[in-house]
Protein backbone atom coordinates (compact mmCIF):
# COMPACT_ATOMS: atom_id res chain seq x y z
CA UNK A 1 9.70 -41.08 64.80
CA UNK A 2 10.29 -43.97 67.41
CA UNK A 3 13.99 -44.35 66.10
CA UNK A 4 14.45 -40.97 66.52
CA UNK A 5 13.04 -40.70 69.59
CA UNK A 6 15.74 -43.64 71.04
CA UNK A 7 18.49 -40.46 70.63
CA UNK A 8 19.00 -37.69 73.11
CA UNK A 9 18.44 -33.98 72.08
CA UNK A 10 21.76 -33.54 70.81
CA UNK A 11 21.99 -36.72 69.31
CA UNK A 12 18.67 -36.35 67.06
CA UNK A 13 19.57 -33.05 66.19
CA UNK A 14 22.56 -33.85 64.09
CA UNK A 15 20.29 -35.65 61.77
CA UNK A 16 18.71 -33.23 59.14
CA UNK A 17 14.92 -33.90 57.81
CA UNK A 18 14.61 -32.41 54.62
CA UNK A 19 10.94 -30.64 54.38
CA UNK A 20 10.92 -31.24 50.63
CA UNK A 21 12.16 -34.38 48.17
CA UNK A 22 11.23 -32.23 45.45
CA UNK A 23 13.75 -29.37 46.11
CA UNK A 24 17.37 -28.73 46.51
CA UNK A 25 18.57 -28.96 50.08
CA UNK A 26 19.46 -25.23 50.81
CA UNK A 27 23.12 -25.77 52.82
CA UNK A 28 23.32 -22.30 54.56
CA UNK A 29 20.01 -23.31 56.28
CA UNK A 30 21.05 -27.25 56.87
CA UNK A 31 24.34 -25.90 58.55
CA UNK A 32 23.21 -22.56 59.52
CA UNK A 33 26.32 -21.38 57.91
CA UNK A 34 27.98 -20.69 54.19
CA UNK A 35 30.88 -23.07 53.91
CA UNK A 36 33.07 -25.95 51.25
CA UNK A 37 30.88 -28.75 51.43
CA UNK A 38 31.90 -32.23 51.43
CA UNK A 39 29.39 -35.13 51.01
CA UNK A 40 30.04 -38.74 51.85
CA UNK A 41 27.40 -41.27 50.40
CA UNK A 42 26.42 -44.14 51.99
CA UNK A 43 28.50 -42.98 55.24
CA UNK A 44 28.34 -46.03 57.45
CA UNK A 45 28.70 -46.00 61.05
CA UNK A 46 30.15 -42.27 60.65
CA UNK A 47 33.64 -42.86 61.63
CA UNK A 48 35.01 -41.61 58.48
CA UNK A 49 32.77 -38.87 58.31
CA UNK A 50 33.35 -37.41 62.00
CA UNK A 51 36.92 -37.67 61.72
CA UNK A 52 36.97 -35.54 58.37
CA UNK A 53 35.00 -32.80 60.44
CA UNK A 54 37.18 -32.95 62.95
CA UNK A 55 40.43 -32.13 60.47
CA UNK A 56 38.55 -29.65 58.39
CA UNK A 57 36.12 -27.23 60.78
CA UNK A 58 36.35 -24.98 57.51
CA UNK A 59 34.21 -27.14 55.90
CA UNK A 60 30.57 -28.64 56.23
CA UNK A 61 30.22 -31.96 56.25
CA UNK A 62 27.00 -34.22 55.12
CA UNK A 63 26.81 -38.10 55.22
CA UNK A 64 24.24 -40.14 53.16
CA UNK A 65 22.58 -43.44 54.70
CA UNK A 66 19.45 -44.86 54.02
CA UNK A 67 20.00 -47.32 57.26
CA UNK A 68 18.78 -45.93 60.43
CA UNK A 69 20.63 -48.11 62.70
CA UNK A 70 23.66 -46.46 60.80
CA UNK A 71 22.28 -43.12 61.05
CA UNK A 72 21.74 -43.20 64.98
CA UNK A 73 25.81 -44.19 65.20
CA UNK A 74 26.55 -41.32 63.09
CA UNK A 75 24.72 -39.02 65.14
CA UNK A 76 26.00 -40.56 68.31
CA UNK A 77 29.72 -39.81 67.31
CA UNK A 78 28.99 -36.22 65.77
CA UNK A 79 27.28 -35.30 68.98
CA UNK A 80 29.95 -37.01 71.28
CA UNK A 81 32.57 -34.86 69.72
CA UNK A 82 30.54 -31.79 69.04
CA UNK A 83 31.03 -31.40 65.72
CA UNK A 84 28.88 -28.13 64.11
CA UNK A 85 30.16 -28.76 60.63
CA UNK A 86 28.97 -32.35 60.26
CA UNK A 87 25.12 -33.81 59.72
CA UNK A 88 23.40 -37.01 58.42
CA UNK A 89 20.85 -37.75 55.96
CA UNK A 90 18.63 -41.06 56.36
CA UNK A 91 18.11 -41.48 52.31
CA UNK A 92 19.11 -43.24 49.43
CA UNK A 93 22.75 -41.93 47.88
CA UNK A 94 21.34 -41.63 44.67
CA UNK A 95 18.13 -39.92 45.10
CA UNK A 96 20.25 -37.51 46.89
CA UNK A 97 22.66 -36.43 43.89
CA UNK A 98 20.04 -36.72 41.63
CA UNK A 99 16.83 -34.76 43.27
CA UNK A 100 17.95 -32.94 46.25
CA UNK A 101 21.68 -31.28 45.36
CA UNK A 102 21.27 -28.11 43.43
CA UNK A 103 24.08 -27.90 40.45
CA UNK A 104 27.66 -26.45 41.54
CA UNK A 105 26.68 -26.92 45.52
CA UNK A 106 29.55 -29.81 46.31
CA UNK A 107 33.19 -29.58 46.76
CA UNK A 108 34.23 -33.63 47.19
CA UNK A 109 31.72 -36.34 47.57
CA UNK A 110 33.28 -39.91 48.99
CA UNK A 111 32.22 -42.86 47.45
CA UNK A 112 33.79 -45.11 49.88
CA UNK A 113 33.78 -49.31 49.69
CA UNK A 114 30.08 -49.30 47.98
CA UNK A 115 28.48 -52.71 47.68
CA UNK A 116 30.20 -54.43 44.74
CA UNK A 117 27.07 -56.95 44.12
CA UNK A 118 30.06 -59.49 43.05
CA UNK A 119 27.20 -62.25 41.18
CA UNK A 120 27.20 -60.92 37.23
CA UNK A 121 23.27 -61.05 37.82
CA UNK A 122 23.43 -58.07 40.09
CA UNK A 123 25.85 -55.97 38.60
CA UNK A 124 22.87 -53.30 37.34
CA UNK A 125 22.72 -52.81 41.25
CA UNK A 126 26.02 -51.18 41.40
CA UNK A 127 25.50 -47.47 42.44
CA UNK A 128 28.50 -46.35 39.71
CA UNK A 129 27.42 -45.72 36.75
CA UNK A 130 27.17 -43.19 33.88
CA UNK A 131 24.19 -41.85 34.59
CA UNK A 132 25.50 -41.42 38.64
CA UNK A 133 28.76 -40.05 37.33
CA UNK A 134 26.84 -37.76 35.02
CA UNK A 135 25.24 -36.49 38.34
CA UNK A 136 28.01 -36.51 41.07
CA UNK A 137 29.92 -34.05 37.97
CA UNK A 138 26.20 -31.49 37.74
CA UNK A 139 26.23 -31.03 41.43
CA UNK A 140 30.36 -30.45 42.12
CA UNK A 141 31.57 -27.15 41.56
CA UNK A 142 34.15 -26.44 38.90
CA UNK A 143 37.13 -28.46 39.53
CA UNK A 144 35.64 -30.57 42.62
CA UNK A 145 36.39 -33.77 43.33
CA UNK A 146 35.15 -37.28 43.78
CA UNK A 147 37.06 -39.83 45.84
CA UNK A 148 36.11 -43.47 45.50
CA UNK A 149 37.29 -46.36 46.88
CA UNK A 150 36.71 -50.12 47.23
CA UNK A 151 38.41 -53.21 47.92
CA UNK A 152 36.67 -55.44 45.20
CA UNK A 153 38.76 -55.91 41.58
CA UNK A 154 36.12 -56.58 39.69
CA UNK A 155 34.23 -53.29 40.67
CA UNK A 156 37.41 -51.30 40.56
CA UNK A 157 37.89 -52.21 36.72
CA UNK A 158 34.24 -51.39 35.72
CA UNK A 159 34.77 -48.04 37.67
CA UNK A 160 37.85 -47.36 35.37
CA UNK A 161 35.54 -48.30 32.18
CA UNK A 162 32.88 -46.01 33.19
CA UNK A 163 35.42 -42.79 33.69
CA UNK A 164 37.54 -43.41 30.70
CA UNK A 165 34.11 -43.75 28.44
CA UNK A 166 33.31 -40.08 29.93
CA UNK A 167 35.02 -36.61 29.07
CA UNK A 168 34.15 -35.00 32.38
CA UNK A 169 36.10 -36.44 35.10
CA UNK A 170 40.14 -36.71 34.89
CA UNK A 171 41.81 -38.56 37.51
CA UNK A 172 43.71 -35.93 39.84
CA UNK A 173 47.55 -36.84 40.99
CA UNK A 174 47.27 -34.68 43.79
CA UNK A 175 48.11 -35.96 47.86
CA UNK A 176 45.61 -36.28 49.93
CA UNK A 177 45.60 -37.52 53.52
CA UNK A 178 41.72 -39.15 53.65
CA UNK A 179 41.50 -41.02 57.39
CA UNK A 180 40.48 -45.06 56.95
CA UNK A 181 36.78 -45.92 57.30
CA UNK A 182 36.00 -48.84 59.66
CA UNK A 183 35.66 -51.02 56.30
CA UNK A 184 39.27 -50.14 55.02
CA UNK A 185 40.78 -51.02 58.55
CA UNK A 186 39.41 -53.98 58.62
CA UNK A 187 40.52 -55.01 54.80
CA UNK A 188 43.97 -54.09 55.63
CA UNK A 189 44.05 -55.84 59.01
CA UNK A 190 43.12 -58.64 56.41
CA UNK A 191 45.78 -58.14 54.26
CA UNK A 192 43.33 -56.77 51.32
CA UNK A 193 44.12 -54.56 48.77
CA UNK A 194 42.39 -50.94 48.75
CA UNK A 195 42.00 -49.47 45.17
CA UNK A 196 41.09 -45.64 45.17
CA UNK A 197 40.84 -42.52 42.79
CA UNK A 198 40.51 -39.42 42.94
CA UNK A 199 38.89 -37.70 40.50
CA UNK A 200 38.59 -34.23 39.30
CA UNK A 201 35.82 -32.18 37.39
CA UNK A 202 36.46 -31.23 34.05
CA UNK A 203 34.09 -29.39 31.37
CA UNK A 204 33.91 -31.96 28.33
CA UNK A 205 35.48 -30.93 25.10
CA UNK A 206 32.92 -29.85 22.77
């Protein structure tokens, strides 16, 4: 409650404090309104997610972090801009998709420059996985999407492996314009490569 408290009014009330970890989040009540929801796990500072809001008022908009520092800046730049359509949830990503999303409820989740735990020995520690995939796909509606991104190779090719060993996800051609995150501006500044998918729900062939 002392972090909290270090935000004003407005601030701390862009952050959303689930009653239950046992239950799905009910969205109408989180937003106070029936909308296309959008979730971005492990958000960041925000950036990324307050600028979506800002393009799409049609659609909610809920960022994951388990960091409070991270989750004060996010509230700090929803309030600043008075965004109604965005909100932040101090938790771990996966816990999230796994526990508190009821099935169908999600219309895009970003999975944005993730930590790529580069040493072989940490690898399990990657957040994409089968099991995570097998989750993002129960929670998206029918033909929602999931847009990833990093700037690490190695990760980018075991991403690939993990999709094309699954018959539930299809990678989508279509054009999106997605704004850069702080991370990605900073990679390109640095001459980096960004690899990114998009990828779209599919029912697997029985």
């Amino acid at each position: 409650m002392r972090g909290r408290a270090k935000l004003h009014t407005d601030e701390a009330a862009v952050e959303y404090v689930p009653k239950s970890l046992t239950s799905a989040l009910e969205f109408d009540k989180v937003f106070s309104r029936l909308a296309p929801l959008e979730i971005d796990l492990g958000c960041g500072d925000g950036a990324f997610l307050a600028a979506l809001a800002q393009e799409n008022p049609t659609h909610n908009f809920l960022g994951i972090e388990r960091l409070l520092g991270r989750v004060r800046s996010v509230c700090r730049k929803v309030a600043r801009l008075d965004l109604k359509n965005a909100r932040a949830l101090q938790m771990e990503s996966e816990f999230t998709v796994t526990h508190l999303l009821a099935p169908g409820s999600v219309t895009m989740f970003h999975l944005l420059f993730p930590d790529p735990w580069p040493k072989r020995r940490h690898h399990r520690r990657r957040a994409f996985t089968p099991e995570f995939l097998s989750s993002i796909h129960r929670a998206l509606i029918a033909g929602g999407l999931f847009h990833v991104a990093t700037d690490h190779a190695d990760y980018f090719h075991q991403i690939e492996r993990v999709i094309a060993a699954t018959d539930i996800f299809v990678i989508s051609r279509e054009q999106y314009h997605f704004p850069p995150t702080s991370f990605e501006q900073k990679y390109v500044a640095r001459g980096l490569s960004v690899h990114r998918l998009l990828l779209r729900k599919v029912s697997p062939v029985r």
